[in-house]
PDB file of N, CA and C in Angstrom:
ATOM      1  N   UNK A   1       8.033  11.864  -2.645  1.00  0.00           N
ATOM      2  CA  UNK A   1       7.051  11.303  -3.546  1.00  0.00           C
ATOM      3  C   UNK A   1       5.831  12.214  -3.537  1.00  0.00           C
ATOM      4  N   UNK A   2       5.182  12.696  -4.525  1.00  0.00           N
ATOM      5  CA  UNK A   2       4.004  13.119  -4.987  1.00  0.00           C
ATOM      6  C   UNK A   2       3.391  12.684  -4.644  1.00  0.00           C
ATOM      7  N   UNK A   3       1.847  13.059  -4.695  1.00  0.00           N
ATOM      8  CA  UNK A   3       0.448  12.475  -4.902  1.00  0.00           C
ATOM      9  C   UNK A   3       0.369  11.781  -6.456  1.00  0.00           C
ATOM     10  N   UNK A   4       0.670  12.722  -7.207  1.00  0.00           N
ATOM     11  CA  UNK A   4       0.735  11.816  -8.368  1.00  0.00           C
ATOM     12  C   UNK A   4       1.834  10.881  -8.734  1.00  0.00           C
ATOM     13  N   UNK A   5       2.935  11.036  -8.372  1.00  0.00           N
ATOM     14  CA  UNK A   5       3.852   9.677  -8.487  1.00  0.00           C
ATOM     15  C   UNK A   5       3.600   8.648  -7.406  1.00  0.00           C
ATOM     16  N   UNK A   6       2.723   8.568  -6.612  1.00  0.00           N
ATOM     17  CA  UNK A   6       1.858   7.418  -5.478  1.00  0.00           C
ATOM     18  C   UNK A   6       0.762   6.859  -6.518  1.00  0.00           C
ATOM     19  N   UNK A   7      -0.246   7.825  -7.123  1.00  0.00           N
ATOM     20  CA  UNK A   7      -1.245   7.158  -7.819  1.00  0.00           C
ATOM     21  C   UNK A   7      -0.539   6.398  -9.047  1.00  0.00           C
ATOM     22  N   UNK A   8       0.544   7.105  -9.812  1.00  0.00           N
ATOM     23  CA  UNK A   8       0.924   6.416 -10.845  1.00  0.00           C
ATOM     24  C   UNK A   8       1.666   4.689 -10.441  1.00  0.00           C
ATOM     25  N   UNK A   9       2.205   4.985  -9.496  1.00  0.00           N
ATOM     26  CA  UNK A   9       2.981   3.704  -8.762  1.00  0.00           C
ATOM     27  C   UNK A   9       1.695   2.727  -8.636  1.00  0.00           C
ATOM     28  N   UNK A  10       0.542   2.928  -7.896  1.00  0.00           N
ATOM     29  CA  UNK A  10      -0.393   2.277  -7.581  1.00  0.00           C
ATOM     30  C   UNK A  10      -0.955   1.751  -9.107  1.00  0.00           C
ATOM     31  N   UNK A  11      -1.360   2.474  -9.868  1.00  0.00           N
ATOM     32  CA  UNK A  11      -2.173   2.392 -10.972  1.00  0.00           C
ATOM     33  C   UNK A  11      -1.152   1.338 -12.164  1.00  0.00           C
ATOM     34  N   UNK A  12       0.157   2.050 -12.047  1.00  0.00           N
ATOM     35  CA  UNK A  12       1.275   0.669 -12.367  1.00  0.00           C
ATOM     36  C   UNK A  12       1.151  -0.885 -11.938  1.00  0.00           C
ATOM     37  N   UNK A  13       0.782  -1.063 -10.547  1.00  0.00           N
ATOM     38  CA  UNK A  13       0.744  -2.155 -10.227  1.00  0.00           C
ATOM     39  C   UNK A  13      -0.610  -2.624 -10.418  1.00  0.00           C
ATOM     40  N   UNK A  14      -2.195  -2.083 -10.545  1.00  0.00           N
ATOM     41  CA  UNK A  14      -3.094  -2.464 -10.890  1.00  0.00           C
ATOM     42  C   UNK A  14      -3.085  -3.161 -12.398  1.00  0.00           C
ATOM     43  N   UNK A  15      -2.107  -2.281 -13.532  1.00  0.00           N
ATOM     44  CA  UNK A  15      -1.994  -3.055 -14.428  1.00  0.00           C
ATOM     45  C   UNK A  15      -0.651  -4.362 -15.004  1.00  0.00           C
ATOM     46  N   UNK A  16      -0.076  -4.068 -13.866  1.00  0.00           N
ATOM     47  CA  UNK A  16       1.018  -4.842 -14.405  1.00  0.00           C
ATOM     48  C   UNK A  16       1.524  -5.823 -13.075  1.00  0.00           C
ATOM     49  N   UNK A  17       1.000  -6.121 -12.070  1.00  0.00           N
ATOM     50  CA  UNK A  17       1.418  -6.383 -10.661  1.00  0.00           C
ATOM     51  C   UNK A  17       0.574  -7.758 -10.752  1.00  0.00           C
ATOM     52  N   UNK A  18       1.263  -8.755 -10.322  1.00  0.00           N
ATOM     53  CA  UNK A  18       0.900 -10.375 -10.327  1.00  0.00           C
ATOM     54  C   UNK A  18       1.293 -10.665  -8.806  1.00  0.00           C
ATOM     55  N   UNK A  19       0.453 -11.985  -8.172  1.00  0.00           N
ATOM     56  CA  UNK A  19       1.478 -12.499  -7.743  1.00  0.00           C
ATOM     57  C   UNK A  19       1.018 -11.904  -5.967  1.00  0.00           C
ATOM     58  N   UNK A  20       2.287 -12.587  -5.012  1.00  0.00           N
ATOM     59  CA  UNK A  20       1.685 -11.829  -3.474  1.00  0.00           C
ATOM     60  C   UNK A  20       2.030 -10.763  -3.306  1.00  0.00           C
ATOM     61  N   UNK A  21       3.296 -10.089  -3.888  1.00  0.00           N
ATOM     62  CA  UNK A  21       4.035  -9.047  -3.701  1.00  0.00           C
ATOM     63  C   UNK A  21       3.374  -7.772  -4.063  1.00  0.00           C
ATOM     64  N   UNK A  22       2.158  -8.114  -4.678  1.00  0.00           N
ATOM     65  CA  UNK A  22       1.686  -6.765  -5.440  1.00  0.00           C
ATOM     66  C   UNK A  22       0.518  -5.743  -3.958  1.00  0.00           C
ATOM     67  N   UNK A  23      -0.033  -6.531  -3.001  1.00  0.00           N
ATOM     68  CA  UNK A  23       0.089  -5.730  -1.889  1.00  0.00           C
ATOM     69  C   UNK A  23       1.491  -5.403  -1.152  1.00  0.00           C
ATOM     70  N   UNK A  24       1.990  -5.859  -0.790  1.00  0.00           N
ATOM     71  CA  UNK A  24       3.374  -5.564  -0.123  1.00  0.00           C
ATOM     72  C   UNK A  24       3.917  -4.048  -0.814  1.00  0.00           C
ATOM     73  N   UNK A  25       3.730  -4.670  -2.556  1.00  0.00           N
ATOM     74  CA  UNK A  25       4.742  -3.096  -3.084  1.00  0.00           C
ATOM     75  C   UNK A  25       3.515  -1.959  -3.155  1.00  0.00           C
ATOM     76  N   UNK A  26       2.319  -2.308  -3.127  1.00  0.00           N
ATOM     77  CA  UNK A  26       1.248  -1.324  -2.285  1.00  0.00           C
ATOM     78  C   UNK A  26       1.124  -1.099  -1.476  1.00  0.00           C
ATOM     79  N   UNK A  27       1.570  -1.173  -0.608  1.00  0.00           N
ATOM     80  CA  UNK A  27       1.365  -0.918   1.055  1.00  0.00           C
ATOM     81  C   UNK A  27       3.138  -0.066   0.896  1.00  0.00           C
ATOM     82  N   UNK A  28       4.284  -0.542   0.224  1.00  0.00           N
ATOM     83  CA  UNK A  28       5.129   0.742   0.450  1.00  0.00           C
ATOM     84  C   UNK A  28       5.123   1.947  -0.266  1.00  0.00           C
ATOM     85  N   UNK A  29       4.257   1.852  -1.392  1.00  0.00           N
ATOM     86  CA  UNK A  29       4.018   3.216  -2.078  1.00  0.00           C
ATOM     87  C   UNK A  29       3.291   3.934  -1.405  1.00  0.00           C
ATOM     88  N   UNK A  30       2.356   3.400  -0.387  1.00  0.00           N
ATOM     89  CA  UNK A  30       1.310   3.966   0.461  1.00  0.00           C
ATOM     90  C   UNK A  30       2.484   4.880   1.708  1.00  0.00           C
ATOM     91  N   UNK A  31       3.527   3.865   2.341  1.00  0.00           N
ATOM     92  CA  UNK A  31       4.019   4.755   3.849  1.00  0.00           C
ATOM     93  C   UNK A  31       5.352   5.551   2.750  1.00  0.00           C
ATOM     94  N   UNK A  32       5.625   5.103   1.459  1.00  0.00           N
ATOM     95  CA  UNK A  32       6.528   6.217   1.311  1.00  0.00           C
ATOM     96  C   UNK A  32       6.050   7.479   0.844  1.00  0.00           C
ATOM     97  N   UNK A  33       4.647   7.165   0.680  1.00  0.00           N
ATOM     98  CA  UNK A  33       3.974   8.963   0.334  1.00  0.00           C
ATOM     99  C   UNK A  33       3.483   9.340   1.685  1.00  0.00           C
ATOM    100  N   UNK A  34       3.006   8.772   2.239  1.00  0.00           N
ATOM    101  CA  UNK A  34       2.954   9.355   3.932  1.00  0.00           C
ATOM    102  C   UNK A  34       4.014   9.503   4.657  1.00  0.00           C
ATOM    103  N   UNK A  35       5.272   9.102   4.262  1.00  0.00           N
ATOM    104  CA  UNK A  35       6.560   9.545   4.316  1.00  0.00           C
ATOM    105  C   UNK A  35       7.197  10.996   4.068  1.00  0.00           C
ATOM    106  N   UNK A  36       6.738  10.724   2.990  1.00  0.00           N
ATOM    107  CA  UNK A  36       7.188  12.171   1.708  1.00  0.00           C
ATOM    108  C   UNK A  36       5.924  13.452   2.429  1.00  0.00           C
ATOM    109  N   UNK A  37       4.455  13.144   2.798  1.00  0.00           N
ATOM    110  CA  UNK A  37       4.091  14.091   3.023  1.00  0.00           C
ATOM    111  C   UNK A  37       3.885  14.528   4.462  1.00  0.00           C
ATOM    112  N   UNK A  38       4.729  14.114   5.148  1.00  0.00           N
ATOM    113  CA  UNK A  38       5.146  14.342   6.663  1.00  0.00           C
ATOM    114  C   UNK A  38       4.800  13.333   7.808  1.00  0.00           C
ATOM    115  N   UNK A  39       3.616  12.557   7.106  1.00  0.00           N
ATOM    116  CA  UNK A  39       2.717  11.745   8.160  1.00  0.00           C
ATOM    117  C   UNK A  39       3.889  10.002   8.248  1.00  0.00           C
ATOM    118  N   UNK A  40       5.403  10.191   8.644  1.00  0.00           N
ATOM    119  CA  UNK A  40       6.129   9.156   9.006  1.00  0.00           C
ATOM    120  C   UNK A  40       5.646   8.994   9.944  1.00  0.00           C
ATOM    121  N   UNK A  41       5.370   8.963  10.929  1.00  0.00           N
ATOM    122  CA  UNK A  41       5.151   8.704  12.383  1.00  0.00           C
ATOM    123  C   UNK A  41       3.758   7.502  11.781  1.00  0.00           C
ATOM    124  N   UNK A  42       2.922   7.592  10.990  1.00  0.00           N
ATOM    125  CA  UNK A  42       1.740   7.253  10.686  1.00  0.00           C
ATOM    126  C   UNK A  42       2.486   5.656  10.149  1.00  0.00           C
ATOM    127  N   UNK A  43       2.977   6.106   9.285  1.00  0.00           N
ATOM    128  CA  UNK A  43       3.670   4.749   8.262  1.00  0.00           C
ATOM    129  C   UNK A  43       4.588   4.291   9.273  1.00  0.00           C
ATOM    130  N   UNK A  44       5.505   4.795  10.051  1.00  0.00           N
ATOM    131  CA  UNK A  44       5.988   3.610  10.574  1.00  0.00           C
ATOM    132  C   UNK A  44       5.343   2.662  12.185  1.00  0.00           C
ATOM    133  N   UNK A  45       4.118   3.185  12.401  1.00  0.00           N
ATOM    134  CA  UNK A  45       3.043   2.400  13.143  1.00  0.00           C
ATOM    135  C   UNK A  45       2.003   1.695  12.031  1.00  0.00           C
ATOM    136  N   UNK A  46       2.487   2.164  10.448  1.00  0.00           N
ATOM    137  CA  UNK A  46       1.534   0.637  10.000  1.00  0.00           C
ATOM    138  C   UNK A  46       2.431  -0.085   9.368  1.00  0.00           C
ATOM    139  N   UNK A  47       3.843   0.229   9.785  1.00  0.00           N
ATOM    140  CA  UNK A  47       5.188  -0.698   9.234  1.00  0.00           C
ATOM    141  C   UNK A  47       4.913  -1.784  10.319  1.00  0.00           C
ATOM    142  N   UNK A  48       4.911  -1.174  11.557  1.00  0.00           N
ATOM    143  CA  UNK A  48       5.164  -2.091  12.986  1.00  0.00           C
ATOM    144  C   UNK A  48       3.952  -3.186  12.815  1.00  0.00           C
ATOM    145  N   UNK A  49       2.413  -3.022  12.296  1.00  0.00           N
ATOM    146  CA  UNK A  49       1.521  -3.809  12.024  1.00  0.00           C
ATOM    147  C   UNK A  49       1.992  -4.675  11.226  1.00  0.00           C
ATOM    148  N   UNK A  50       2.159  -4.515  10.149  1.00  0.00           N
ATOM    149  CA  UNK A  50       2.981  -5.878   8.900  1.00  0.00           C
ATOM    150  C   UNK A  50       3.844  -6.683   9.822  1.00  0.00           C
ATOM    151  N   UNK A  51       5.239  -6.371  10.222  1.00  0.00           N
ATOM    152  CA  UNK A  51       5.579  -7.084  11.291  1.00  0.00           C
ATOM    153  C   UNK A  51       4.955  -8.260  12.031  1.00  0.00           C
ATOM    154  N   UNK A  52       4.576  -7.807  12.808  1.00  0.00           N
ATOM    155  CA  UNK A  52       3.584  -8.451  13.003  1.00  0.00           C
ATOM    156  C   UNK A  52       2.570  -9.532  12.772  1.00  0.00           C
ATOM    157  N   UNK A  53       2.023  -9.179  11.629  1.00  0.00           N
ATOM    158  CA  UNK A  53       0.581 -10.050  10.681  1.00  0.00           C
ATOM    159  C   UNK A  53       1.743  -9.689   9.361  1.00  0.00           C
ATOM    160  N   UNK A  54       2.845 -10.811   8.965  1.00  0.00           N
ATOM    161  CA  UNK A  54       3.348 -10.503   7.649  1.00  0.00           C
ATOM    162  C   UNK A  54       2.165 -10.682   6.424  1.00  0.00           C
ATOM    163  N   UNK A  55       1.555 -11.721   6.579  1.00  0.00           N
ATOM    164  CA  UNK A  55       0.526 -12.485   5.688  1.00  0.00           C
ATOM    165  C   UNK A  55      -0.786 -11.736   6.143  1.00  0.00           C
ATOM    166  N   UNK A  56      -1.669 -11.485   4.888  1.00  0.00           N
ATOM    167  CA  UNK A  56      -2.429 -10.780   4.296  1.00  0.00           C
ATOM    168  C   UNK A  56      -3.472 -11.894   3.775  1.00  0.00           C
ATOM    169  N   UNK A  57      -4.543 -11.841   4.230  1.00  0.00           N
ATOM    170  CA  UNK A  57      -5.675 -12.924   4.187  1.00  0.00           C
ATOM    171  C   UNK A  57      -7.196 -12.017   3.544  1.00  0.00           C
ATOM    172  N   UNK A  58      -7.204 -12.115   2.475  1.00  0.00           N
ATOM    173  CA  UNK A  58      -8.155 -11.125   2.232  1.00  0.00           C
ATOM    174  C   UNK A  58      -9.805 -11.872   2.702  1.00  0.00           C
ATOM    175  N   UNK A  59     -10.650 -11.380   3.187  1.00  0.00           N
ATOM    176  CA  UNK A  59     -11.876 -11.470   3.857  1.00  0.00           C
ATOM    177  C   UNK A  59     -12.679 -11.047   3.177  1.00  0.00           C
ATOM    178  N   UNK A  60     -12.626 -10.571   1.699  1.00  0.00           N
ATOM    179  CA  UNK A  60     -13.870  -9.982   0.697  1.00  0.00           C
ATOM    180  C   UNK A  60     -13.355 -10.310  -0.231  1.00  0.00           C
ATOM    181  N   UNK A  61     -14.298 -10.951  -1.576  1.00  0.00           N
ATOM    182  CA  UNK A  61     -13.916 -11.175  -2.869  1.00  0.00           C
ATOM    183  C   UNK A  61     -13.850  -9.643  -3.703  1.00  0.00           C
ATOM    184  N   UNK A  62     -14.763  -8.636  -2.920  1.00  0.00           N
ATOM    185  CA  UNK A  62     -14.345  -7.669  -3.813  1.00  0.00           C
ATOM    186  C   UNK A  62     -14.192  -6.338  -2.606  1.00  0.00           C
ATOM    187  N   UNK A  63     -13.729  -5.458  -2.794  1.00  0.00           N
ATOM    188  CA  UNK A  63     -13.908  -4.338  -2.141  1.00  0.00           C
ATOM    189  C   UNK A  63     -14.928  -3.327  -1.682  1.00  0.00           C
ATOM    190  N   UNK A  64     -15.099  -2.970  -0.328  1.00  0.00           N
ATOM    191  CA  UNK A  64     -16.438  -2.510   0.014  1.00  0.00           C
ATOM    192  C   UNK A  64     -16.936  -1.360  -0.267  1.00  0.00           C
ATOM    193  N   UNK A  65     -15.890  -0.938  -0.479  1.00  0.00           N
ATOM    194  CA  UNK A  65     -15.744   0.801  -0.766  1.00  0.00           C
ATOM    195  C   UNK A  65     -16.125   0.956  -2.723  1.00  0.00           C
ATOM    196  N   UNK A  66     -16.897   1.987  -2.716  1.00  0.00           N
ATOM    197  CA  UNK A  66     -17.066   2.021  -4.422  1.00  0.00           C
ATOM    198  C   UNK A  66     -15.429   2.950  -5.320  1.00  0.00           C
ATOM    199  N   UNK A  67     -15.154   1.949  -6.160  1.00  0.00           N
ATOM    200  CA  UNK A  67     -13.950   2.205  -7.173  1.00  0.00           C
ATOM    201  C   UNK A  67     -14.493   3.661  -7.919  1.00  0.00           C
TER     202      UNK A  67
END
């Protein structure tokens, strides 16, 4: 996977992604491009986190970081 077939995947689900699944299928476009760009070891220690905490509780109505 690309950098740009990760952003397009992401930017897909910003416009078309409903529902709980739409982090979940963000979070695997995320470890399969850290996959694709060598950093597996990275993605599958934030695979082992999900595990873990399956459920996703968001703590901000909006994001802290500027879009």
């Amino acid at each position: 996977m690309t950098k740009e077939d990760a952003i397009d995947e992401l930017r897909s689900l910003q416009r078309n992604g409903e529902g709980s699944n739409v982090h979940a299928n963000a979070e695997t476009v995320l470890c399969d491009f850290l996959d694709a760009a060598g950093y597996g070891e990275v993605a599958r220690e934030f695979r082992k986190i999900h595990e873990m905490y399956p459920v996703v509780t968001p703590r901000y109505s909006k994001p802290s970081w500027p879009s």
